[in-house]
N, C-alpha and C. Protein backbone atom coordinates (compact mmCIF):
# COMPACT_ATOMS: atom_id res chain seq x y z
N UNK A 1 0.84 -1.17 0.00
CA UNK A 1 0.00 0.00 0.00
C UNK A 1 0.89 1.23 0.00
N UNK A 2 0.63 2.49 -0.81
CA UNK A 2 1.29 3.86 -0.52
C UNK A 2 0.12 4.29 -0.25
N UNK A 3 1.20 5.64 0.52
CA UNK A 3 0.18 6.80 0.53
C UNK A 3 0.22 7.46 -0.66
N UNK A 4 -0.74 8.46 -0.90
CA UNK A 4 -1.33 8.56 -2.48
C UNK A 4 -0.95 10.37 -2.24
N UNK A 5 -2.08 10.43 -1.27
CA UNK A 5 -1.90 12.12 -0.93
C UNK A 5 -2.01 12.66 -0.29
N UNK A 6 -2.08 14.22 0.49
CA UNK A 6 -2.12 14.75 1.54
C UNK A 6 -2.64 16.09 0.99
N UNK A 7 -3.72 16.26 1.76
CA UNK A 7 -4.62 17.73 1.71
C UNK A 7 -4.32 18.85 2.51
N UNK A 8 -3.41 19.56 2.54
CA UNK A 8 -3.05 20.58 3.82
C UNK A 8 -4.02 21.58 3.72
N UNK A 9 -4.34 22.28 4.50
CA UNK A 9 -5.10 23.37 4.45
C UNK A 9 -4.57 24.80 4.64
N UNK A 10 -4.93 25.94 3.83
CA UNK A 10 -3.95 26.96 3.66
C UNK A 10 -4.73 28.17 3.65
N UNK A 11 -4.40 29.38 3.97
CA UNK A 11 -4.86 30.77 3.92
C UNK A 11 -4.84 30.82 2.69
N UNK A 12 -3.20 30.75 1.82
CA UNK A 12 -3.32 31.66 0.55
C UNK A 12 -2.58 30.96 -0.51
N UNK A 13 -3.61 30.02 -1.32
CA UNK A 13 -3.06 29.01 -2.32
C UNK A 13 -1.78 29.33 -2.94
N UNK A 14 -1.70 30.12 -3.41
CA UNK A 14 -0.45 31.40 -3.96
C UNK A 14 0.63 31.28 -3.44
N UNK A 15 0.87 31.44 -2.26
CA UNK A 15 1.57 31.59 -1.04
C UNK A 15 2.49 30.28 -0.89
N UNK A 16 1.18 29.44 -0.62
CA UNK A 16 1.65 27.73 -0.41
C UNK A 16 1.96 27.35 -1.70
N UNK A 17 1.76 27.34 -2.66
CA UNK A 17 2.29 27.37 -4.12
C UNK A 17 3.40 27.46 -3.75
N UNK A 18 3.97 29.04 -4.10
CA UNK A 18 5.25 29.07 -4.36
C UNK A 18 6.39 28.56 -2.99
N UNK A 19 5.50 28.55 -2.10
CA UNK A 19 6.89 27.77 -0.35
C UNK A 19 6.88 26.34 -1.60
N UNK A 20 5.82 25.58 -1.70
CA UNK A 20 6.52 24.01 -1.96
C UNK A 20 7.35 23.79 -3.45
N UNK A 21 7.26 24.91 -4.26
CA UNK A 21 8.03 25.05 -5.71
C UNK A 21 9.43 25.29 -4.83
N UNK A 22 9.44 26.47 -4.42
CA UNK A 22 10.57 26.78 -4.19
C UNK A 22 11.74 25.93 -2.97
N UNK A 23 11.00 25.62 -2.29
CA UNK A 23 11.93 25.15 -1.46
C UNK A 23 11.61 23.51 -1.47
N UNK A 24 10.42 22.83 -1.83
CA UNK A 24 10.98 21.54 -1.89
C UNK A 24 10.28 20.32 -3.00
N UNK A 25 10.53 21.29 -4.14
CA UNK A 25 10.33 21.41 -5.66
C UNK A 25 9.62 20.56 -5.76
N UNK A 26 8.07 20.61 -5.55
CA UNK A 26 6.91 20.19 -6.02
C UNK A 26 6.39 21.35 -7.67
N UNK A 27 5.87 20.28 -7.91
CA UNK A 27 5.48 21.07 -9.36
C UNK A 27 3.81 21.26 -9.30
N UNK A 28 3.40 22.27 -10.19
CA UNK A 28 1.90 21.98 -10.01
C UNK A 28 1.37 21.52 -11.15
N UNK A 29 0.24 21.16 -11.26
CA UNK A 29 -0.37 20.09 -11.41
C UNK A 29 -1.64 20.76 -12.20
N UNK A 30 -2.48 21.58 -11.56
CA UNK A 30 -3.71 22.06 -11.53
C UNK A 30 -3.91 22.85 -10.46
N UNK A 31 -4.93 23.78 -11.05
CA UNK A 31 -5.87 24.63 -9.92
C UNK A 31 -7.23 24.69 -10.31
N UNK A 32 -7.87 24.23 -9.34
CA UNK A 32 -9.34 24.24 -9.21
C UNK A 32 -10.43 25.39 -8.61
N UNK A 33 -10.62 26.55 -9.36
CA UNK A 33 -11.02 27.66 -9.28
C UNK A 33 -9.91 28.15 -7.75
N UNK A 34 -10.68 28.89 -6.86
CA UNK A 34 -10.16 29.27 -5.75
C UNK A 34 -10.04 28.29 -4.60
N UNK A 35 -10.51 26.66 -4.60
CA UNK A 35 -10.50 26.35 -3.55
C UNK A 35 -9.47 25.39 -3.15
N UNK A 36 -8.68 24.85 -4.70
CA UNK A 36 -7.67 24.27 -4.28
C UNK A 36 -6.27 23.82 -5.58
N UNK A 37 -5.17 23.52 -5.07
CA UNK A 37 -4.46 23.47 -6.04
C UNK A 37 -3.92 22.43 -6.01
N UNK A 38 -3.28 21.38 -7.01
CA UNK A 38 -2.92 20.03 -7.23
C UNK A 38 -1.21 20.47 -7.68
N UNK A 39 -0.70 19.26 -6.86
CA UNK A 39 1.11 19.89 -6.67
C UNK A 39 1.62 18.22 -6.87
N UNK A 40 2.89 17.44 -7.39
CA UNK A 40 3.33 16.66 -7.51
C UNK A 40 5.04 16.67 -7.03
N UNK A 41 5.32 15.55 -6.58
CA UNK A 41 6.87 15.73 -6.27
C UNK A 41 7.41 15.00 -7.20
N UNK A 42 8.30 14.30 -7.17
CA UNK A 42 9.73 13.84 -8.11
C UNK A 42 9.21 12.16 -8.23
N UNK A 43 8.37 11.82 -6.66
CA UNK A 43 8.10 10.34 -6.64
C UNK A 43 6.71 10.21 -6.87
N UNK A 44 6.06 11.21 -7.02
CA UNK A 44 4.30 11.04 -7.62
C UNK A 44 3.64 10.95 -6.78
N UNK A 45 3.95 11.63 -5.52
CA UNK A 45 3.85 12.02 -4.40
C UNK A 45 2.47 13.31 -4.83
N UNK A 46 1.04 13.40 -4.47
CA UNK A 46 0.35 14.38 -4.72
C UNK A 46 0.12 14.99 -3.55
N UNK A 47 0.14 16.32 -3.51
CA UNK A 47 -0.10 17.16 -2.41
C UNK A 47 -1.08 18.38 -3.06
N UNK A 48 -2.15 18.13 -2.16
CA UNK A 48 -3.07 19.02 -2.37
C UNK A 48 -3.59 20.12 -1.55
N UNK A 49 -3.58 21.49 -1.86
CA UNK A 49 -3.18 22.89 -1.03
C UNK A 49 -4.92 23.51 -1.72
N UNK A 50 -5.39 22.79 0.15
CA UNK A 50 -6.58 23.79 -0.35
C UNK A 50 -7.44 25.28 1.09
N UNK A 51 -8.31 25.67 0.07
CA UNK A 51 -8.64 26.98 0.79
C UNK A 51 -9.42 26.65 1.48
N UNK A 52 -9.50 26.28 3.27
CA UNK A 52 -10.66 26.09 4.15
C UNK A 52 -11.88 27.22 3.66
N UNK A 53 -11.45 28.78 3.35
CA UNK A 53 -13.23 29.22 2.94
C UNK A 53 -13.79 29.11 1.89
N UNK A 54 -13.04 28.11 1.19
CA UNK A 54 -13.80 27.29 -0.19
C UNK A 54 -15.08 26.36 0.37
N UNK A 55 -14.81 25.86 2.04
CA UNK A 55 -15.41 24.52 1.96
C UNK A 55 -16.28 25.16 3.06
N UNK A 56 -17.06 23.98 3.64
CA UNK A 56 -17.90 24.05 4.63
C UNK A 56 -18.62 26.05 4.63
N UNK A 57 -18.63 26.08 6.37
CA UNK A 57 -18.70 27.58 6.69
C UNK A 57 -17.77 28.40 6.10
N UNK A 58 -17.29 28.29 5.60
CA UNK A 58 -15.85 29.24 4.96
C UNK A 58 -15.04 29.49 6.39
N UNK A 59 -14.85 28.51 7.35
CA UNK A 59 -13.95 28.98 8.36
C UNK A 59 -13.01 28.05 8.43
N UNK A 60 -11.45 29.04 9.29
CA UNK A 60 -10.52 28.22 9.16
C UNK A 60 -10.60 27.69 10.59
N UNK A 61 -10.16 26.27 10.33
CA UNK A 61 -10.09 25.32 11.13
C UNK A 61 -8.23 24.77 11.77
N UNK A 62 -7.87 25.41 12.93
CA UNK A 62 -6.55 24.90 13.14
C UNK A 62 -6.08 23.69 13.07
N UNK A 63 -4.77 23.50 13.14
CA UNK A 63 -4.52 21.99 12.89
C UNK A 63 -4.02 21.70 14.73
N UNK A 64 -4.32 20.56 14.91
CA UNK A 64 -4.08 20.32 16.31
C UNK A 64 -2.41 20.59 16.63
N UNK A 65 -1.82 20.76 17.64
CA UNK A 65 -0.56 21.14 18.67
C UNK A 65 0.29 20.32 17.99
N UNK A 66 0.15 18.98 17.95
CA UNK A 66 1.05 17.78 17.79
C UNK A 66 0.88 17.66 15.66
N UNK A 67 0.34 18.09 15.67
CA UNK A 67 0.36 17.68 14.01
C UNK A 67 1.34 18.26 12.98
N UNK A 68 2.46 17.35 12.37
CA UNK A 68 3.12 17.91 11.46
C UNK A 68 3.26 16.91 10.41
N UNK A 69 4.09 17.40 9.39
CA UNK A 69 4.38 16.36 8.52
C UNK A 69 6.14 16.54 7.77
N UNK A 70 6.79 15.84 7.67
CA UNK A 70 7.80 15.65 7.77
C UNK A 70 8.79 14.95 5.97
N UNK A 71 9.50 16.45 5.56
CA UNK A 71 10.26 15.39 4.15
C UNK A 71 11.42 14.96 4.90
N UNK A 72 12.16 13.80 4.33
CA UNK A 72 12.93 12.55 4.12
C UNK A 72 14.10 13.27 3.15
N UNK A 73 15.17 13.22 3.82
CA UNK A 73 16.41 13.51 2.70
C UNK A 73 17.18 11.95 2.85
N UNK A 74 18.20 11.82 2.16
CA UNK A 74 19.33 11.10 2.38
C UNK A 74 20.84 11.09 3.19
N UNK A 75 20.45 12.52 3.47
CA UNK A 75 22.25 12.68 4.34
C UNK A 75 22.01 13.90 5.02
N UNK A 76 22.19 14.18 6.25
CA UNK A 76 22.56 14.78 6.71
C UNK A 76 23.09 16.68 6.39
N UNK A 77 23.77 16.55 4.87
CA UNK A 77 24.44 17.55 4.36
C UNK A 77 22.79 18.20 3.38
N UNK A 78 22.34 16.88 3.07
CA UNK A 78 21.34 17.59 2.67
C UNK A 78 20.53 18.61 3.15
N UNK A 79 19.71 17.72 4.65
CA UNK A 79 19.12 18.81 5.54
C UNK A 79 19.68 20.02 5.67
N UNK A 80 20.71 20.24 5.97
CA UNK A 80 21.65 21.09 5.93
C UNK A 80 21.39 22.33 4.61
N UNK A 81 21.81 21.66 3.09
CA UNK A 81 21.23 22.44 2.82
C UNK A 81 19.90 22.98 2.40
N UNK A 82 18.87 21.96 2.66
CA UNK A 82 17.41 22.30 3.27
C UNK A 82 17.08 23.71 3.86
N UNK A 83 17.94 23.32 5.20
CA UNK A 83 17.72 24.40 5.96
C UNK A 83 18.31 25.99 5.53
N UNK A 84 19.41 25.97 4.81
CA UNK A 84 20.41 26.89 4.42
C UNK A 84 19.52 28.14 3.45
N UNK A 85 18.72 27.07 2.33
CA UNK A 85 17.62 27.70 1.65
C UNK A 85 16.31 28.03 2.24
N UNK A 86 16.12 27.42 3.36
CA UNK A 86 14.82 28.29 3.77
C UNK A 86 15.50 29.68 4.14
N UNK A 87 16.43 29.34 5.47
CA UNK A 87 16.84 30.85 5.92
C UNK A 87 17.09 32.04 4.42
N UNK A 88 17.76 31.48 4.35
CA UNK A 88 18.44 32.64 2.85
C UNK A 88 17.05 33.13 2.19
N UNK A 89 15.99 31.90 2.36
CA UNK A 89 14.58 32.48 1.40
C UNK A 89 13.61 33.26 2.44
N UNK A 90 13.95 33.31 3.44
CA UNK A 90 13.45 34.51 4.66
C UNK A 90 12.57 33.71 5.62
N UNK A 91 13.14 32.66 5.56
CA UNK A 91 11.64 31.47 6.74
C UNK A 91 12.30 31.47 7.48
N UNK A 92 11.55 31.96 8.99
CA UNK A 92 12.34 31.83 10.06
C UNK A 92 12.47 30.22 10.91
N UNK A 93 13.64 30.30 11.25
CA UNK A 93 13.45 28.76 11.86
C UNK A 93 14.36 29.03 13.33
N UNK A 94 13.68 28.63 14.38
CA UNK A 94 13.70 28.57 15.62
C UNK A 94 15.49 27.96 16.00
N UNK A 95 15.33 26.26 15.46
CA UNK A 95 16.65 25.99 15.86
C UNK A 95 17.52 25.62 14.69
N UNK A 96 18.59 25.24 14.54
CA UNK A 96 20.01 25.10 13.63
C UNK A 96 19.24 23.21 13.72
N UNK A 97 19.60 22.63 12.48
CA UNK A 97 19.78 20.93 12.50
C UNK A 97 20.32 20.48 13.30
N UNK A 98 19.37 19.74 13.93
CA UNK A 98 20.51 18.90 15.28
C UNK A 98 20.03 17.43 15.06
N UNK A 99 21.17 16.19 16.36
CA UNK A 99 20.28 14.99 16.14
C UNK A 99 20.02 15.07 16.79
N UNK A 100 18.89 14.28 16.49
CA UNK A 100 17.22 13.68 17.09
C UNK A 100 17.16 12.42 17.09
N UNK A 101 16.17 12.24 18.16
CA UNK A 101 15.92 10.76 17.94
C UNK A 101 16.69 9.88 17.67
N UNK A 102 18.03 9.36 18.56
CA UNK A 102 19.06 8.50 18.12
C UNK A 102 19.98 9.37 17.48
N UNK A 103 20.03 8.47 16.11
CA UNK A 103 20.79 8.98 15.14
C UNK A 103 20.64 9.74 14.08
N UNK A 104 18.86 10.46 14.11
CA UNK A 104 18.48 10.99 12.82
C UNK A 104 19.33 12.39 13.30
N UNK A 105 18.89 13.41 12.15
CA UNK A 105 19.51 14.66 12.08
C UNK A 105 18.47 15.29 11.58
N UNK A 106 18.07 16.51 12.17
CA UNK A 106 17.29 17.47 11.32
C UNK A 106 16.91 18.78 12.06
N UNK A 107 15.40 19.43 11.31
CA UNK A 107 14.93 20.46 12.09
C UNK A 107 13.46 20.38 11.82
N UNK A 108 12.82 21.29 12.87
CA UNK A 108 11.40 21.62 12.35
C UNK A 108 11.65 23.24 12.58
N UNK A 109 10.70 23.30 11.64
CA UNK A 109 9.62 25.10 11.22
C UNK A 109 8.14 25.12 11.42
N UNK A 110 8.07 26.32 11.55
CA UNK A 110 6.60 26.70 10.96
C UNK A 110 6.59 27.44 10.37
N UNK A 111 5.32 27.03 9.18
CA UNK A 111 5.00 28.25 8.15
C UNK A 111 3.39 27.52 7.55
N UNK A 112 3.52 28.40 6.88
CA UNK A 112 1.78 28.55 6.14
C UNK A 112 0.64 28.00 7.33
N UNK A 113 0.03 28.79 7.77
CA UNK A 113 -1.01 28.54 9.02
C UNK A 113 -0.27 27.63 10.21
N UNK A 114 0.65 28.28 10.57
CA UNK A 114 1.36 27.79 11.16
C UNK A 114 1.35 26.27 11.17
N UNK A 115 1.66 25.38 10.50
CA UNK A 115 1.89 23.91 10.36
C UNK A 115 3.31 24.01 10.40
N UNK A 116 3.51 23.16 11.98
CA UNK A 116 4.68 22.35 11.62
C UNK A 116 5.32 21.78 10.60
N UNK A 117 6.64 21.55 10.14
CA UNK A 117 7.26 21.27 9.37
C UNK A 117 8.67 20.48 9.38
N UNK A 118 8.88 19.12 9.21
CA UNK A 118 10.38 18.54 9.64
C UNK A 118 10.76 18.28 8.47
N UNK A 119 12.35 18.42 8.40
CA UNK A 119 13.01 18.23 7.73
C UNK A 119 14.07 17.35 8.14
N UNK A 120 14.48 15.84 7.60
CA UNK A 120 15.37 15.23 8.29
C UNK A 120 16.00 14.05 7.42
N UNK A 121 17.18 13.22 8.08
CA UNK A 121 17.55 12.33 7.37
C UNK A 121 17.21 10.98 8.93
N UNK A 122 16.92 10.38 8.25
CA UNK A 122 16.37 9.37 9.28
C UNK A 122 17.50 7.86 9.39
N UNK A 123 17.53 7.22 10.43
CA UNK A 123 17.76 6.32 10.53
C UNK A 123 17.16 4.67 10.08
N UNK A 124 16.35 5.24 9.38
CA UNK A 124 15.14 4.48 9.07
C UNK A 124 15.67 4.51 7.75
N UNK A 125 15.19 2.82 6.87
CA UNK A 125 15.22 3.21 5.06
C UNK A 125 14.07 1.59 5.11
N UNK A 126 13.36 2.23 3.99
CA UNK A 126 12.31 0.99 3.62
C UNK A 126 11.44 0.15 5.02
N UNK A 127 11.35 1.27 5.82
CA UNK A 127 10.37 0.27 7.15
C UNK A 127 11.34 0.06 7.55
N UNK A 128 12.96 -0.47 7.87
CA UNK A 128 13.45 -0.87 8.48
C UNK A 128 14.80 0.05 9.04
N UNK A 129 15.02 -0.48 10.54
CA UNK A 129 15.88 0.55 11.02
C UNK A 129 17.52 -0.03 10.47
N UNK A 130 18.36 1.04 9.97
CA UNK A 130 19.88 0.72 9.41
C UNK A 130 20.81 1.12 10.09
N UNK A 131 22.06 1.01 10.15
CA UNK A 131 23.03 0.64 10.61
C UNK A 131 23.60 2.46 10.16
N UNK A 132 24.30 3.08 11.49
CA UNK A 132 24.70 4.56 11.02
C UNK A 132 25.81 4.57 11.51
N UNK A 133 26.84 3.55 11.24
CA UNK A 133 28.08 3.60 11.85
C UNK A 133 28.98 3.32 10.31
């Protein structure tokens, strides 16, 4: 089984557009009048950026305390320069890449309605935990 896609919810389609072009080169796809926009990554990965006052009451709905979602690099140097391009692109980020969790390495942000955001290289590959020595 994969996961297929993920619906984030956003103030300003536009906005969230250009954060996931630019910094972690999703392409788009489509836009569906004002309420939402269709974005693809490198692995066919769909991410879909839509406008909470498209739907329901037209109100925005927060995302709970604990909720984030998290990209996957390969090394360490990557995150690194992950992080290098947000700062330089004006996103503020709280702490510098550190490790976590064992042996991973990374950071989190917030941006677009304030949603958490991790960036990391994991100790983990294919479900299974690997060897970082």
């Amino acid at each position: 089984m994969k996961l297929n896609h993920l619906n984030l919810c956003v103030n300003d389609l536009s906005k969230a557009k250009d954060f996931f072009e630019t910094y972690f080169d999703f392409k788009f796809l489509e836009q569906k009048g004002k309420a939402l926009i269709v974005m693809s990554d490198s692995d066919g990965f769909i991410l879909v950026l839509s406008d909470p006052k498209a739907f329901k009451d037209g109100e925005d709905e927060p995302y709970p305390k604990a909720f984030h979602f998290g990209f996957l690099v390969e090394s360490s140097n990557e995150v690194d320069q992950v992080y290098n391009r947000l700062v330089e692109g004006g996103i503020e980020i709280d702490k510098k890449p550190y490790k976590m969790r064992g042996s991973s390495y990374g950071f989190y942000f917030m941006a677009l309605n304030e949603l958490l955001i991790e960036v990391s290289c994991l100790n983990y590959r294919n479900g299974k935990k690997i060897s970082t020595e």
